[in-house]
PDB file of N, CA and C in Angstrom:
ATOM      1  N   UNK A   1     100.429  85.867 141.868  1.00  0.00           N
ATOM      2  CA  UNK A   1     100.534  84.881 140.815  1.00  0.00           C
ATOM      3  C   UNK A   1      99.231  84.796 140.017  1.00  0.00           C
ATOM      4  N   UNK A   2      98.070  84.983 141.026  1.00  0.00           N
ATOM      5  CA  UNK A   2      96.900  84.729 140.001  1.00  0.00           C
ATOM      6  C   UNK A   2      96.502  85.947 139.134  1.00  0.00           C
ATOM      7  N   UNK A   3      96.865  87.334 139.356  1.00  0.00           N
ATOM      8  CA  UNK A   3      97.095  88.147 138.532  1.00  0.00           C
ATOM      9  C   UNK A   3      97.601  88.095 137.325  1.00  0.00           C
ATOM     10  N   UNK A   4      98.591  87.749 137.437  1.00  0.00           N
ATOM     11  CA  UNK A   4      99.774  87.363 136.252  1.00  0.00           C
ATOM     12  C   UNK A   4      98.938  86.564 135.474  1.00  0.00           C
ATOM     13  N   UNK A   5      98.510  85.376 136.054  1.00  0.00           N
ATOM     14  CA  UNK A   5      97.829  84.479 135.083  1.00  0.00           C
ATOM     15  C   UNK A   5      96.902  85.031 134.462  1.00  0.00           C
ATOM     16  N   UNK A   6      96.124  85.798 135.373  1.00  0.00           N
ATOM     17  CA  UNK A   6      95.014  86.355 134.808  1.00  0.00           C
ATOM     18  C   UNK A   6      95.119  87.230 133.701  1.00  0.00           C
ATOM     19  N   UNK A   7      95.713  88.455 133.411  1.00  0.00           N
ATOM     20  CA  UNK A   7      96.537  89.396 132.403  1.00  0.00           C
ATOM     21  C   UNK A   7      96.972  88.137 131.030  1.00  0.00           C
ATOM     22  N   UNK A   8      97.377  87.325 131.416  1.00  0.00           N
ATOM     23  CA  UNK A   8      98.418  86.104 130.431  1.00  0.00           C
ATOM     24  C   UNK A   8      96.981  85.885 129.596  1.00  0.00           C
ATOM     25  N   UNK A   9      96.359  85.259 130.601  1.00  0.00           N
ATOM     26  CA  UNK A   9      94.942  84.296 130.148  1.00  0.00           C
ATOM     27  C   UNK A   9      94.000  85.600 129.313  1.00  0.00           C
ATOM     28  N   UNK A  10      94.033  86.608 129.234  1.00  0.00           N
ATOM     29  CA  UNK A  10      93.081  87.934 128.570  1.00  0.00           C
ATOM     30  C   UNK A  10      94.016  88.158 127.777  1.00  0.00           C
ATOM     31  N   UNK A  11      95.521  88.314 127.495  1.00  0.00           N
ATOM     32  CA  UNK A  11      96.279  88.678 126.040  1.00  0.00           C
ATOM     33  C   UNK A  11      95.883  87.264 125.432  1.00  0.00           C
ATOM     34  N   UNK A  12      95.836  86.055 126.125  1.00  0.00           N
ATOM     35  CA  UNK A  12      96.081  85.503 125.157  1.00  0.00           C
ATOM     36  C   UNK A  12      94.590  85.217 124.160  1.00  0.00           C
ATOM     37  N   UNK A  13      93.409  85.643 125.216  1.00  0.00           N
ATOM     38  CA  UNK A  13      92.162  85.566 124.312  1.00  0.00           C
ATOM     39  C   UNK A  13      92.194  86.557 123.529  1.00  0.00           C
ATOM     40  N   UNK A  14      93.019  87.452 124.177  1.00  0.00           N
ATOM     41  CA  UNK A  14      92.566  88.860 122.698  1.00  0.00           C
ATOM     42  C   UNK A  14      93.353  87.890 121.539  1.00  0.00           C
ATOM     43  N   UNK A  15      94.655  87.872 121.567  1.00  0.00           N
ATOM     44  CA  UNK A  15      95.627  87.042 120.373  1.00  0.00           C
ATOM     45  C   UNK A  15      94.451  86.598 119.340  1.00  0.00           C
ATOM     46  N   UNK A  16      93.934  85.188 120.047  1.00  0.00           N
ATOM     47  CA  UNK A  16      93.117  84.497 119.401  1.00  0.00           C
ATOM     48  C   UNK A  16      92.021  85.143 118.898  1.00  0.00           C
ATOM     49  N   UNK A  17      91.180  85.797 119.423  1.00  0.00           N
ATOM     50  CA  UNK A  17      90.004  86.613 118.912  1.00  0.00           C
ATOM     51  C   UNK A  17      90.348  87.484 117.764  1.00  0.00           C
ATOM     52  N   UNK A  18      92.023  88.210 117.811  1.00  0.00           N
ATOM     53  CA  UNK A  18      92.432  89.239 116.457  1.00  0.00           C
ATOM     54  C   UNK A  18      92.846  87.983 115.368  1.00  0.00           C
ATOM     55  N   UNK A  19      93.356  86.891 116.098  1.00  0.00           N
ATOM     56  CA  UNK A  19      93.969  85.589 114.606  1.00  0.00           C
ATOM     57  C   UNK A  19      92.544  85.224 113.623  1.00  0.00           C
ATOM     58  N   UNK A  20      91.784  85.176 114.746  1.00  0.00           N
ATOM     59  CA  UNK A  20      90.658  84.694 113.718  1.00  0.00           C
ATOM     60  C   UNK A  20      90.113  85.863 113.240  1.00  0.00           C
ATOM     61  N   UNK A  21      90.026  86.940 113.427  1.00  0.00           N
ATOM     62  CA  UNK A  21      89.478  88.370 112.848  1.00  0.00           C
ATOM     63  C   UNK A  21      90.009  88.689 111.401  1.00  0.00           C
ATOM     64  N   UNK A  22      91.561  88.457 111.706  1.00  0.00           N
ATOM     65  CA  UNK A  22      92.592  88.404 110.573  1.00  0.00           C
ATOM     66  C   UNK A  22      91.995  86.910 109.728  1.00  0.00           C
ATOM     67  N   UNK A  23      91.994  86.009 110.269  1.00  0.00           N
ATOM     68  CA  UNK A  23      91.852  84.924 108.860  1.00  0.00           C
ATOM     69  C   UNK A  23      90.938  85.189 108.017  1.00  0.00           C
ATOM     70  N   UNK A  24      89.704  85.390 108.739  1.00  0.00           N
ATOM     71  CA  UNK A  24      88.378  85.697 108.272  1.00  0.00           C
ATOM     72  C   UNK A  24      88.378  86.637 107.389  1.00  0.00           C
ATOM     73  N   UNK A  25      88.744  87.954 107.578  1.00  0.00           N
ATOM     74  CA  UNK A  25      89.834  89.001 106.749  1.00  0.00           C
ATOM     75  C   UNK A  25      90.031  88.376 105.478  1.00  0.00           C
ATOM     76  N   UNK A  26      90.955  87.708 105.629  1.00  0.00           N
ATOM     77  CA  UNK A  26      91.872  87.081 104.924  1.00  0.00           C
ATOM     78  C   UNK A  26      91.176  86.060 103.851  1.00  0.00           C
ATOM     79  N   UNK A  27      90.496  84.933 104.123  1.00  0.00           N
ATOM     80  CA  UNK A  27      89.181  83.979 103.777  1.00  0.00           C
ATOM     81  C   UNK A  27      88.439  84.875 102.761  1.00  0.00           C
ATOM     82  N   UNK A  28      87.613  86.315 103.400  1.00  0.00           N
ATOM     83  CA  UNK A  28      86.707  86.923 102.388  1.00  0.00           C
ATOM     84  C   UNK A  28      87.353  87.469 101.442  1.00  0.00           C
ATOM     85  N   UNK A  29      88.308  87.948 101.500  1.00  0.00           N
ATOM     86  CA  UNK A  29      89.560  88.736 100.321  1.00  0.00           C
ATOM     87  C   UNK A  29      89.790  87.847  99.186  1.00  0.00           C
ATOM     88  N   UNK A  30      90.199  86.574  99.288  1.00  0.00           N
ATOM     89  CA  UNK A  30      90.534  85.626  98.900  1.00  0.00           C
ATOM     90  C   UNK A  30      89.314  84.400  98.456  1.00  0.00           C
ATOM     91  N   UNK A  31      88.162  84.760  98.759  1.00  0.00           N
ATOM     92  CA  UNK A  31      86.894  84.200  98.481  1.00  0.00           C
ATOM     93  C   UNK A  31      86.700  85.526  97.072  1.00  0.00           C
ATOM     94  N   UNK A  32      86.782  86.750  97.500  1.00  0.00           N
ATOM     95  CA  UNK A  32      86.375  87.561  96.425  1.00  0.00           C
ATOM     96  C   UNK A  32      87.759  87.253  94.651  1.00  0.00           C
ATOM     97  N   UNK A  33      88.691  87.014  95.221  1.00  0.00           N
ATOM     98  CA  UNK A  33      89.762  87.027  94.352  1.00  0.00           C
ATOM     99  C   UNK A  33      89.378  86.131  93.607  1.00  0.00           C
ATOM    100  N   UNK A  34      88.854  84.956  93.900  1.00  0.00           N
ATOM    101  CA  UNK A  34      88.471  83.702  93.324  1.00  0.00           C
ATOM    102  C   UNK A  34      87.230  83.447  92.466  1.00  0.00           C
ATOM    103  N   UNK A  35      86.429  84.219  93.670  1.00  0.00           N
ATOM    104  CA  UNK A  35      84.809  84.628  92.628  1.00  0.00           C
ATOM    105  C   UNK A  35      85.456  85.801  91.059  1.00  0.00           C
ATOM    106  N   UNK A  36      86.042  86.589  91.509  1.00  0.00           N
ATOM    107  CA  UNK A  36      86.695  87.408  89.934  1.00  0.00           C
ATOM    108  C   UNK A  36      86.949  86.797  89.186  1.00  0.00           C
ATOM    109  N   UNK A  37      88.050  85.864  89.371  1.00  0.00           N
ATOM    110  CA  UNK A  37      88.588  85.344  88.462  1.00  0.00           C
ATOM    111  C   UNK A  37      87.737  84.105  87.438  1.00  0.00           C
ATOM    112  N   UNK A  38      86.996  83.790  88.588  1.00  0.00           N
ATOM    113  CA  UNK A  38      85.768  82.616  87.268  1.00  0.00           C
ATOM    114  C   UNK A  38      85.136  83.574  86.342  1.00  0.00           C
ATOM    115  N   UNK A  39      84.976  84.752  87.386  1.00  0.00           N
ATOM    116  CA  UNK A  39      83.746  85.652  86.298  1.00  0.00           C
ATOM    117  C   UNK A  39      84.644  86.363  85.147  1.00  0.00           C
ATOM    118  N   UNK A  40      86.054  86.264  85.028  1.00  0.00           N
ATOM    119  CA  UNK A  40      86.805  86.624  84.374  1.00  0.00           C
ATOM    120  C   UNK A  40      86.786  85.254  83.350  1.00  0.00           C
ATOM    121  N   UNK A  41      87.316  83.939  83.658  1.00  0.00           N
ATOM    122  CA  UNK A  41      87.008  83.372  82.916  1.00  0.00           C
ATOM    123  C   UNK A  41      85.962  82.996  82.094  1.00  0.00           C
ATOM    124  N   UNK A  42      84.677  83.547  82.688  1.00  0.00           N
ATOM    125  CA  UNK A  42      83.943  83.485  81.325  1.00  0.00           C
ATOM    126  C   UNK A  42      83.189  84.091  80.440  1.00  0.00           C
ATOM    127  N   UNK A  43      83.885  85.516  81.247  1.00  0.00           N
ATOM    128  CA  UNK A  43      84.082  86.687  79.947  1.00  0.00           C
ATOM    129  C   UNK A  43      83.131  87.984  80.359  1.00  0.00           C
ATOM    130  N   UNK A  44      82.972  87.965  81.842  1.00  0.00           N
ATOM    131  CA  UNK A  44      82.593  89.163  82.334  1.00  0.00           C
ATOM    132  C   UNK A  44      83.284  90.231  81.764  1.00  0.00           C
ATOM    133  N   UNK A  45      82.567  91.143  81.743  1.00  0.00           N
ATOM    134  CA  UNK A  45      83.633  92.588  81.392  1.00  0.00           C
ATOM    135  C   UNK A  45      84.450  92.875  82.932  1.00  0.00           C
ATOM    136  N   UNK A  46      85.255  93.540  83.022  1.00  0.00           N
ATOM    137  CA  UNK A  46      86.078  93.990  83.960  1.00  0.00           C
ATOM    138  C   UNK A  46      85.354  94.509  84.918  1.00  0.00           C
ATOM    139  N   UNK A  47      84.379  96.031  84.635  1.00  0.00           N
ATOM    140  CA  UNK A  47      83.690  96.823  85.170  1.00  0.00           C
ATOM    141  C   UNK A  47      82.783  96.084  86.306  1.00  0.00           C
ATOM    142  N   UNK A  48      81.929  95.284  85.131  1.00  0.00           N
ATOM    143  CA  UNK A  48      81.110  94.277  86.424  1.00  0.00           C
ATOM    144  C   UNK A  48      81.463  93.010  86.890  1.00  0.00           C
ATOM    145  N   UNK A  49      82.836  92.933  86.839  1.00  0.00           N
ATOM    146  CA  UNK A  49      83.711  91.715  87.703  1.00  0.00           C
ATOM    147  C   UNK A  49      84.050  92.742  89.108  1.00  0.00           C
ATOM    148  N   UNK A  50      84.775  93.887  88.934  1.00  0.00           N
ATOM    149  CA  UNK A  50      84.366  94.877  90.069  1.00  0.00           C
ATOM    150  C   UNK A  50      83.139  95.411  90.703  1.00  0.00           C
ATOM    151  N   UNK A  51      82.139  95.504  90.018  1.00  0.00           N
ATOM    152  CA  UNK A  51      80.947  95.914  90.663  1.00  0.00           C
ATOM    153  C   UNK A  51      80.528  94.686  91.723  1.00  0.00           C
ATOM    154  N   UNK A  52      80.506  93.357  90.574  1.00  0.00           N
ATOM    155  CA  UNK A  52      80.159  92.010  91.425  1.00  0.00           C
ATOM    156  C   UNK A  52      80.677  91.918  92.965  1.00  0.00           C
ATOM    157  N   UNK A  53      81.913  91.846  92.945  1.00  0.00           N
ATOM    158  CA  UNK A  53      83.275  91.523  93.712  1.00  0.00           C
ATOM    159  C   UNK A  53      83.163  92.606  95.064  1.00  0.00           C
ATOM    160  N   UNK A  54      83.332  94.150  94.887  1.00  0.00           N
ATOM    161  CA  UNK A  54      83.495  94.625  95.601  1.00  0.00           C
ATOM    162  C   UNK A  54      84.949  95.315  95.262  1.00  0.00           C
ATOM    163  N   UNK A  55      85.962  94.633  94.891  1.00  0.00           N
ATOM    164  CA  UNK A  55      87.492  94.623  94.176  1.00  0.00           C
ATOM    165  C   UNK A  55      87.589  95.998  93.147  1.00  0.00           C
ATOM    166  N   UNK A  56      88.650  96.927  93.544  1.00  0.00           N
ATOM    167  CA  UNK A  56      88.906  97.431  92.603  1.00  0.00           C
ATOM    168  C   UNK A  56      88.993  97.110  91.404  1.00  0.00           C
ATOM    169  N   UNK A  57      89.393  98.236  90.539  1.00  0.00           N
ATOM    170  CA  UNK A  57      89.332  97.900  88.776  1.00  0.00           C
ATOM    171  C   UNK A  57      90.666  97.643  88.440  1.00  0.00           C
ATOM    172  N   UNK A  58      91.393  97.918  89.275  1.00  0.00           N
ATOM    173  CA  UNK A  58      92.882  97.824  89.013  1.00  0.00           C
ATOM    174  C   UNK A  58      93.289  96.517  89.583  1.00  0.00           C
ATOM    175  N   UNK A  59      93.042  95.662  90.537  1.00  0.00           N
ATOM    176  CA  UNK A  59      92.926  94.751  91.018  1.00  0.00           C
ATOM    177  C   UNK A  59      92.672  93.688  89.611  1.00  0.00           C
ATOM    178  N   UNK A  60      91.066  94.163  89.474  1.00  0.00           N
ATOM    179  CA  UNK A  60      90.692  93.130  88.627  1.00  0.00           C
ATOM    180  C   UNK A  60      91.548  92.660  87.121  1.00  0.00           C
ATOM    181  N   UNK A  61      91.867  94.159  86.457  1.00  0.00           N
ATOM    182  CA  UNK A  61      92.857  94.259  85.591  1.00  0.00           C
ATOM    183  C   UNK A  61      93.983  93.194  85.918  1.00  0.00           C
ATOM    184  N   UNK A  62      94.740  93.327  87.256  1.00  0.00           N
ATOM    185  CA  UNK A  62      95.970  92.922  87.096  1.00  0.00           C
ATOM    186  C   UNK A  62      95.272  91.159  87.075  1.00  0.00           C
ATOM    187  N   UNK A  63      94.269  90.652  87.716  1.00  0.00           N
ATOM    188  CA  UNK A  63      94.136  89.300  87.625  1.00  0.00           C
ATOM    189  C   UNK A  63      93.658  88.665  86.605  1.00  0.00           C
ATOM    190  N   UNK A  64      93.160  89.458  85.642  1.00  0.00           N
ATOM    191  CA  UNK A  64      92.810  89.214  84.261  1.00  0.00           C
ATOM    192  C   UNK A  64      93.846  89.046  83.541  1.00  0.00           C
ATOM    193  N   UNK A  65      95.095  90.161  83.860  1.00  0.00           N
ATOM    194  CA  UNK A  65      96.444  89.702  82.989  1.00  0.00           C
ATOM    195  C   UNK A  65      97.073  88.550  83.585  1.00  0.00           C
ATOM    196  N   UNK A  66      96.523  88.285  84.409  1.00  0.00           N
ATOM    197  CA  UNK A  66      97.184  86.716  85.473  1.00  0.00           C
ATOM    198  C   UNK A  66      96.531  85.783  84.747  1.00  0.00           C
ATOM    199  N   UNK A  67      95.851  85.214  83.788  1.00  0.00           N
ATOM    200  CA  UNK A  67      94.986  84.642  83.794  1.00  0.00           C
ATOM    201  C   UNK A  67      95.130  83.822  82.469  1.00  0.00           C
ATOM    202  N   UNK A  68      95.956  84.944  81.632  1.00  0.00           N
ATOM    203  CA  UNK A  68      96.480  84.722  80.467  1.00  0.00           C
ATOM    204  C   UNK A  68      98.120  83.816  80.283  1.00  0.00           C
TER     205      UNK A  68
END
């Protein structure tokens, strides 16, 4: 039985250790999407809204046409 638990109790820290790996993931992606888009609003060129960002150019494109 304490096996079992034990195996249970280590998936379930991995779980948690990949959920927050993924949010965090998720958080900086979405921290960068947001930083673009101000620098889009106030009239960055495209090129160095990508350079800034990290974000492709095609990315940035499509959120610039979002924007309108």
């Amino acid at each position: 039985m304490q096996i079992t638990t034990g195996w249970h109790e280590k998936g379930r820290a991995e779980g948690i250790k990949e959920g927050l790996k993924q949010g965090i993931k998720q958080g900086i992606k979405e921290g960068k999407l947001e930083t673009a888009r101000a620098a889009l609003r106030k009239g960055l060129p495209e090129d160095v809204v990508a350079e800034i960002t990290g974000l492709d150019l095609e990315t940035v494109r499509r959120l610039k046409g979002g924007l309108n």
